[in-house]
Protein backbone atom coordinates (compact mmCIF):
# COMPACT_ATOMS: atom_id res chain seq x y z
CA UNK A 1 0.00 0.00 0.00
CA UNK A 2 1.18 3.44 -0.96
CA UNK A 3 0.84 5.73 1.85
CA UNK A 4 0.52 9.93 0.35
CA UNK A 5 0.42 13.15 2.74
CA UNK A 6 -3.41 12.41 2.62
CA UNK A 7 -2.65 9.97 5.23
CA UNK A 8 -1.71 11.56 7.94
CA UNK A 9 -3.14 14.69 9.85
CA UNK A 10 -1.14 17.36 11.71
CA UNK A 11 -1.89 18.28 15.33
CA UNK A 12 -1.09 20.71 16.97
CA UNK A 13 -1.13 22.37 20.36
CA UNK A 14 -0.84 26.33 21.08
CA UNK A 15 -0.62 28.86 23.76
CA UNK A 16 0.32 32.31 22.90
CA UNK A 17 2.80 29.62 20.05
CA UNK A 18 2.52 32.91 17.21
CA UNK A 19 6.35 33.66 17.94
CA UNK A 20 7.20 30.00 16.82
CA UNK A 21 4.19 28.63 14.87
CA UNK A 22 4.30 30.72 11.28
CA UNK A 23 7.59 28.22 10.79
CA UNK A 24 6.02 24.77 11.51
CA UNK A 25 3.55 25.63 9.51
CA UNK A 26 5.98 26.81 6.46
CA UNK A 27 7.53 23.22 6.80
CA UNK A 28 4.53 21.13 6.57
CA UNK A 29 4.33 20.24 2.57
CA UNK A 30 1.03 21.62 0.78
CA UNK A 31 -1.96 19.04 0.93
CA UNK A 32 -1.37 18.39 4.87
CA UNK A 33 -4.18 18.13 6.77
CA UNK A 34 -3.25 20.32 9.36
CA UNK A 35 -5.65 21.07 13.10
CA UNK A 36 -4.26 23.64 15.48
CA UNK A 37 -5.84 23.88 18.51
CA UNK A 38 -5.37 27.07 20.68
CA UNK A 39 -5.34 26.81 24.46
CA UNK A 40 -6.80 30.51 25.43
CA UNK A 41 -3.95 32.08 23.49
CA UNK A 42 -4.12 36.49 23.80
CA UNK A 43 -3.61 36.47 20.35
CA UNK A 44 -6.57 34.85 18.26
CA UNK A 45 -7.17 37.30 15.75
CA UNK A 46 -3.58 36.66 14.36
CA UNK A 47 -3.95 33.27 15.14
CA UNK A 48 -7.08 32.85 12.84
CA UNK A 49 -5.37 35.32 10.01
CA UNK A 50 -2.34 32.37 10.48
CA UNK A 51 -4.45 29.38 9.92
CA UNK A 52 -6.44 30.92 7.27
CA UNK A 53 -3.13 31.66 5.16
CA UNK A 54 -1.92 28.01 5.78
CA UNK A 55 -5.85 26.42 4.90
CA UNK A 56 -5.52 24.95 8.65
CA UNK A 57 -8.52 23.88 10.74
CA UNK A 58 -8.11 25.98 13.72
CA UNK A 59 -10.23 25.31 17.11
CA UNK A 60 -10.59 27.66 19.88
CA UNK A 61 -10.69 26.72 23.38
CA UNK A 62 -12.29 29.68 25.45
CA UNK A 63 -10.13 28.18 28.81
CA UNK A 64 -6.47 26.10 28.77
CA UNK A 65 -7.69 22.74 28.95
CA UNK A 66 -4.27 21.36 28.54
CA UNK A 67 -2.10 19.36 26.77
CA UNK A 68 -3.11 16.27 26.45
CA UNK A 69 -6.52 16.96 26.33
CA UNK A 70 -6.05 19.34 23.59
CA UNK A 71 -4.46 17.38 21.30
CA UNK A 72 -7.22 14.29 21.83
CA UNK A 73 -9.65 17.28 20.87
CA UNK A 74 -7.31 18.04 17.90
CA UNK A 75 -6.91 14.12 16.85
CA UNK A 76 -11.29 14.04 16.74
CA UNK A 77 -11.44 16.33 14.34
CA UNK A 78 -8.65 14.06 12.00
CA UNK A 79 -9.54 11.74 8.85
CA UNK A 80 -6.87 10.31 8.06
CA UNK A 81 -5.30 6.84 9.23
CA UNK A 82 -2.30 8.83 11.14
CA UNK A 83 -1.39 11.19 13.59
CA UNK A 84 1.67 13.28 13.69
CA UNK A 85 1.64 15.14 17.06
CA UNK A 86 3.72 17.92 16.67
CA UNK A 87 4.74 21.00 19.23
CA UNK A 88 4.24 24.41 17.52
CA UNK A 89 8.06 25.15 17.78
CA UNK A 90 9.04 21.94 16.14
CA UNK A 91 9.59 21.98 12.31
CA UNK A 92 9.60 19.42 9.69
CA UNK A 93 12.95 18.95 7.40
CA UNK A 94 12.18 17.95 4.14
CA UNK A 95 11.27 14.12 3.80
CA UNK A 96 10.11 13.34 7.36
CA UNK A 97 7.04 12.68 6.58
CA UNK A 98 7.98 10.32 4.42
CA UNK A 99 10.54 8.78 6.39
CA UNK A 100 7.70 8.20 8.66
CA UNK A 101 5.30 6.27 6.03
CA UNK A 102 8.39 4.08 5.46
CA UNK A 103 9.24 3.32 9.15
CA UNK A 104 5.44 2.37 8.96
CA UNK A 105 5.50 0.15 6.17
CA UNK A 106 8.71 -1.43 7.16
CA UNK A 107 7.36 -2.22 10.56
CA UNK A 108 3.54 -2.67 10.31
CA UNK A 109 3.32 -4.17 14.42
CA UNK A 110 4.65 -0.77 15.90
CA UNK A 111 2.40 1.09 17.21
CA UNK A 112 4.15 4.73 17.40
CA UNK A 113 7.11 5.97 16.53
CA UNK A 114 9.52 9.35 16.92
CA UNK A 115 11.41 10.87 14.16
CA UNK A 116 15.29 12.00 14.87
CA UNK A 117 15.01 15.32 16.75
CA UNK A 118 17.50 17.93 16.82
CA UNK A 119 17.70 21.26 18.41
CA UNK A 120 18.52 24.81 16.09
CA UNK A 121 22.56 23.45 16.19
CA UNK A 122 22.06 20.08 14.57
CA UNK A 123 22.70 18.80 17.95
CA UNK A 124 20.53 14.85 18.69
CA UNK A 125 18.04 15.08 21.30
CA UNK A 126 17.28 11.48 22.39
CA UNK A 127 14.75 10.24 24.73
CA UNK A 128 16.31 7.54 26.49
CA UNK A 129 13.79 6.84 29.44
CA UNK A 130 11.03 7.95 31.64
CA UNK A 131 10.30 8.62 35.10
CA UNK A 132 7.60 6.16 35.01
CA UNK A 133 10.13 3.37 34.47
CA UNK A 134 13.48 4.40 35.24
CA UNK A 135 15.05 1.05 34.98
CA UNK A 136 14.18 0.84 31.10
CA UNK A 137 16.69 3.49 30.40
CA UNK A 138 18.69 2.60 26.70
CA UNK A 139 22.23 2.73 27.23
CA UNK A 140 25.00 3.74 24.85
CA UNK A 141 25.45 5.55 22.06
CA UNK A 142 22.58 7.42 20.14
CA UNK A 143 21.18 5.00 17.56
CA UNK A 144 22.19 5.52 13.47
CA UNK A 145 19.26 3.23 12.68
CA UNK A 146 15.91 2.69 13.11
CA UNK A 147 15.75 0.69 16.74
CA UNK A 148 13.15 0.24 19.49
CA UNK A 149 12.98 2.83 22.60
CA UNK A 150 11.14 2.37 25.33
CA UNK A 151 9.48 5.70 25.55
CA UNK A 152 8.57 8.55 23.18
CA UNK A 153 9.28 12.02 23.15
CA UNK A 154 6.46 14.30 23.24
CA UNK A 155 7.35 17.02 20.25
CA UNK A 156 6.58 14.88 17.59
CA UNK A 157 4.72 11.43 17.92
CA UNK A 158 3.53 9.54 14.91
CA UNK A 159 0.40 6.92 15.19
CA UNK A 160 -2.31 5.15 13.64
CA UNK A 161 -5.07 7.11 14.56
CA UNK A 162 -7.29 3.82 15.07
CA UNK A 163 -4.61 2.69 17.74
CA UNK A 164 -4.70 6.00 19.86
CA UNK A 165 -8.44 6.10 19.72
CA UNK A 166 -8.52 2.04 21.20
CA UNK A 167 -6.23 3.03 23.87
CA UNK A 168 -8.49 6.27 24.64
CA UNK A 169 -5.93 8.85 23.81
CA UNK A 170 -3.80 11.28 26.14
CA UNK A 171 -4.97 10.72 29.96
CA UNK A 172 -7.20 13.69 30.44
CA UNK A 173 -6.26 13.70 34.05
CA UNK A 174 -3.11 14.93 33.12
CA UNK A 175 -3.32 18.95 32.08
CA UNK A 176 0.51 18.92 31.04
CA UNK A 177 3.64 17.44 31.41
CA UNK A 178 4.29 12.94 31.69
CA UNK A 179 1.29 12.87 29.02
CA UNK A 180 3.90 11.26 26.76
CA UNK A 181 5.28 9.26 28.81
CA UNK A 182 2.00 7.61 30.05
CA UNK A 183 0.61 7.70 26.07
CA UNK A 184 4.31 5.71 25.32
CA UNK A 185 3.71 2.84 27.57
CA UNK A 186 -0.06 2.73 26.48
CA UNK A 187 0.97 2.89 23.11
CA UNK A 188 3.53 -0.44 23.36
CA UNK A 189 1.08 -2.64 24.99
CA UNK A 190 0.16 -2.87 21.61
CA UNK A 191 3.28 -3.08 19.70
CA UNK A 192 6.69 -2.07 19.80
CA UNK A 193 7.63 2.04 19.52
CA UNK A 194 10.28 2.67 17.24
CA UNK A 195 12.78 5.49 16.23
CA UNK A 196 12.98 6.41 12.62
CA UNK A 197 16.15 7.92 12.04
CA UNK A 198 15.16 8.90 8.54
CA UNK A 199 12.72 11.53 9.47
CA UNK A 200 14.02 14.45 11.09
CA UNK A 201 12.32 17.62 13.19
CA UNK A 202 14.20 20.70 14.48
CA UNK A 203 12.43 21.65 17.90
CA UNK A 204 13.59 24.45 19.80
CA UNK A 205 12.60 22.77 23.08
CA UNK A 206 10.71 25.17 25.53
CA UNK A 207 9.82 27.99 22.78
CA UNK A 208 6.44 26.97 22.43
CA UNK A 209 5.27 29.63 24.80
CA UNK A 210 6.56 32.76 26.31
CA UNK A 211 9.47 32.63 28.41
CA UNK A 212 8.77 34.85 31.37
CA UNK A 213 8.87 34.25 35.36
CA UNK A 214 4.85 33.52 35.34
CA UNK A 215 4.59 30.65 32.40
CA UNK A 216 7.68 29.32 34.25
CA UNK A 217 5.86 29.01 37.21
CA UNK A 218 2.91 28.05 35.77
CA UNK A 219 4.65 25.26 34.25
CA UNK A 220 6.47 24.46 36.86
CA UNK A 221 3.12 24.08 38.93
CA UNK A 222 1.76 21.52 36.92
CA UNK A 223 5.00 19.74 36.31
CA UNK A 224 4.54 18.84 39.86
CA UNK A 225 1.18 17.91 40.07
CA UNK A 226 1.75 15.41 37.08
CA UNK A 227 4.72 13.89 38.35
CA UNK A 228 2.25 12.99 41.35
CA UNK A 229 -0.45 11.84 39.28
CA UNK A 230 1.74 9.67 37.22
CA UNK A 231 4.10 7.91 39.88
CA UNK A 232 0.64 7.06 41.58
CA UNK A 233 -1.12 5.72 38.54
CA UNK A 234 1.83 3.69 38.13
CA UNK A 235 2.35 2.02 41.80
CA UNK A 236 5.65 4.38 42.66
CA UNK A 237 6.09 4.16 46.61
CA UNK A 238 5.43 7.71 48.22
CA UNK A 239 4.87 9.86 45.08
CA UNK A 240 3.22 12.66 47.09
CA UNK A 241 6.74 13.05 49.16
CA UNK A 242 9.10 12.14 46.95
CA UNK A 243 7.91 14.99 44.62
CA UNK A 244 7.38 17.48 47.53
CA UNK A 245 11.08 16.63 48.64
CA UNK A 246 12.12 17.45 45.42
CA UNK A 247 10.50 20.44 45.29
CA UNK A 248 12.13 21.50 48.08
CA UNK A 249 15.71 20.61 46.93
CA UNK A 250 14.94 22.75 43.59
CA UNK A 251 13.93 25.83 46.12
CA UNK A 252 17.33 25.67 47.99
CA UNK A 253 19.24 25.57 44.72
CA UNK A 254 21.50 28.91 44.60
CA UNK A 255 19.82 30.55 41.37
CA UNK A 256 16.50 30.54 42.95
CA UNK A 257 18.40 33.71 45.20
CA UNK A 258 19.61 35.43 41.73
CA UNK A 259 17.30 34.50 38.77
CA UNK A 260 13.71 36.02 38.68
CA UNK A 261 12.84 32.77 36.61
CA UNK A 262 13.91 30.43 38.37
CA UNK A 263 12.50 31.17 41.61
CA UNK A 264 9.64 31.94 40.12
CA UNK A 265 9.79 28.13 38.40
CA UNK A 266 10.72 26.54 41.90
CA UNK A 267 8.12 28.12 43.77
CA UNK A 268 5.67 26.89 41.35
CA UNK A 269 6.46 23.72 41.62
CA UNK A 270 6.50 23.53 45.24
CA UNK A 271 3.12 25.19 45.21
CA UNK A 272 2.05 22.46 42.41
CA UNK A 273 3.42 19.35 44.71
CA UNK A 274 1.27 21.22 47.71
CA UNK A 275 -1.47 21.10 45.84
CA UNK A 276 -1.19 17.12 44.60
CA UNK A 277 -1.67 16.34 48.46
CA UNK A 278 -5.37 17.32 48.13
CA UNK A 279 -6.23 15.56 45.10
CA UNK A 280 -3.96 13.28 44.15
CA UNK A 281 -2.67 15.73 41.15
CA UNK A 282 -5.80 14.59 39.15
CA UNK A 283 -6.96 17.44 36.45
CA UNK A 284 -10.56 17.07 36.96
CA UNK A 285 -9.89 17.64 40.47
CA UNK A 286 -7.55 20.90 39.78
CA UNK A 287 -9.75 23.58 41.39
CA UNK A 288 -7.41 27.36 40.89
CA UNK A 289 -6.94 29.72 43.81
C-alpha cells in the first residue's frame, strides 16, 4: 500500500505559540491536513489570520484545557489513518514525513514511533527513558538506525489514529507534562515504539510559549502535580513526598536567590506538589486559587 500526505493529519497544540508557529507551519508540505488547537492564546485574531493563510482547521478553546486533552480534541477532528503530534516550535525537514510512512511500512506491528530530533545546532536530542520506568533506560550511544525505545518524546509522535483512539488517547487527568510518557507505555502494549532515524524535526525545546517568570511558574506548577499523578497511577512508593522533597531541593538551589525565573519556576512547583496532596494531582480535580 502506498501511503501519500493524505494519510496523515497534523496536530497541533498552542498557547500564545505565534512567535514560533508561522515556521512549523511553512515546513509542513502543501496538501497536509493540518488542526491547530489554541489553548486561550491572547492572540486569536492573528492566530485565525495564520491558519487561514496556511488552509488549517483551527479550534478555539475559550479556557487552557491542557495538553493532552487538547491534542485528543485536535486528533477528533482528523480523517486520516495517522497522527503526527507535533509541538508548535518543532519543524519538519524535508522528507520526514515520508521517512515516517516508510518506518510504517517497514514495521507494520509498531504502534508509534519518533522521528530524529535535533535542536537549532544540529545537535541529537534522544529520549532515552522515563520517570515512570526508570530502569528501562537505553544505554550507549545514540542509535544511526531505526531501533526500538522504550518511551517517546512528546514534540513529535507519529500513530495510527485507530490505535490512539482504542487506547483512549492522552490521559485527560493529566493537564501537562508525563502525558507522553503515560501515552508511550499505552501505546507499546500494543506493539513495539520505534525510532525512525530517517525523518528528522528541528524543535527548539521550551519555545512553544513565552518565556517569562509567570509561564515558568505556571509550568512548573503543573510539572509537579503530574509527576504525582503519574508515579501514583503507576504504583511508585510515596509519590506525594518524593515529589514534595524534590521540590524542596529545587527551592534551595543557589539561582533561585539570583534569577527572577527560576525562583519563580521553583516556587511553582513547590506550590504544584502542595497542591497534589489534596487531590492526588488529578486534572478534573484541579480547582485554581
Amino acid at each position: 500500500m502506498v501511503l501519500t500526505h493524505h494519510d496523515v493529519t497534523i496536530v497541533t497544540v498552542c498557547h500564545n505559540s505565534l512567535s514560533v508557529l508561522p515556521s512549523m507551519l511553512e515546513s509542513i508540505p502543501k496538501g497536509v491536513p493540518v488542526v491547530l488547537v489554541d489553548n486561550a492564546s491572547s492572540d486569536t485574531a492573528e492566530l485565525q489570520t495564520l491558519a487561514h493563510e496556511h488552509k488549517a482547521t483551527l479550534f478555539l478553546n475559550r479556557d487552557n484545557v491542557g495538553f493532552g486533552p487538547a491534542c485528543n480534541q485536535g486528533a477528533s477532528k482528523s480523517e486520516t489513518k495517522f497522527l503526527l503530534f507535533l509541538n508548535p516550535d518543532a519543524a519538519l525537514q524535508p522528507g520526514a514525513l515520508e521517512g515516517l510512512f516508510e518506518a510504517a511500512k517497514r514495521c507494520p506491528n509498531a504502534s508509534a514511533f519518533n522521528p530524529r530530533i535535533l535542536d537549532s545546532k544540529s545537535r541529537q536530542s534522544f529520549r532515552r527513558g522515563s520517570k515512570i520506568k526508570p530502569k528501562e533506560r537505553l544505554r550507549g550511544p545514540v542509535p544511526t538506525s531505526d531501533t526500538e525505545v522504550s518511551v517517546l518524546a512528546g514534540s513529535a509522535i507519529f500513530c495510527r489514529k485507530a490505535l490512539f483512539e482504542k487506547i483512549g488517547g492522552f490521559d485527560p487527568e493529566i493537564f501537562m507534562y508525563h502525558e507522553d510518557d503515560d501515552l508511550s507505555l499505552r501505546l507499546r502494549e500494543h506493539g513495539p515504539l520505534m525510532y525512525c532515524h530517517a525523518a528528522k524535526v528541528v524543535h527548539l525545546s521550551g519555545h512553544g510559549s513565552p518565556r517569562s517568570p509567570q509561564i515558568a511558574a505556571f509550568k512548573a506548577y503543573f510539572s509537579a502535580r503530574s509527576r504525582v499523578y503519574t508515579l501514583t497511577k503507576y504504583g511508585h512508593p510515596r509519590p506525594k513526598l518524593n515529589t514534595l522533597s524534590s521540590a524542596l531541593f529545587r527551592l534551595l538551589s543557589p539561582d533561585t536567590l539570583f534569577l527572577k525565573r527560576k525562583r519563580a519556576k521553583h516556587i511553582g512547583y513547590l506550590k504544584g506538589a502542595f497542591s497534589a496532596f489534596k487531590d492526588g494531582g488529578r486534572h478534573s480535580s484541579y480547582v485554581q486559587t
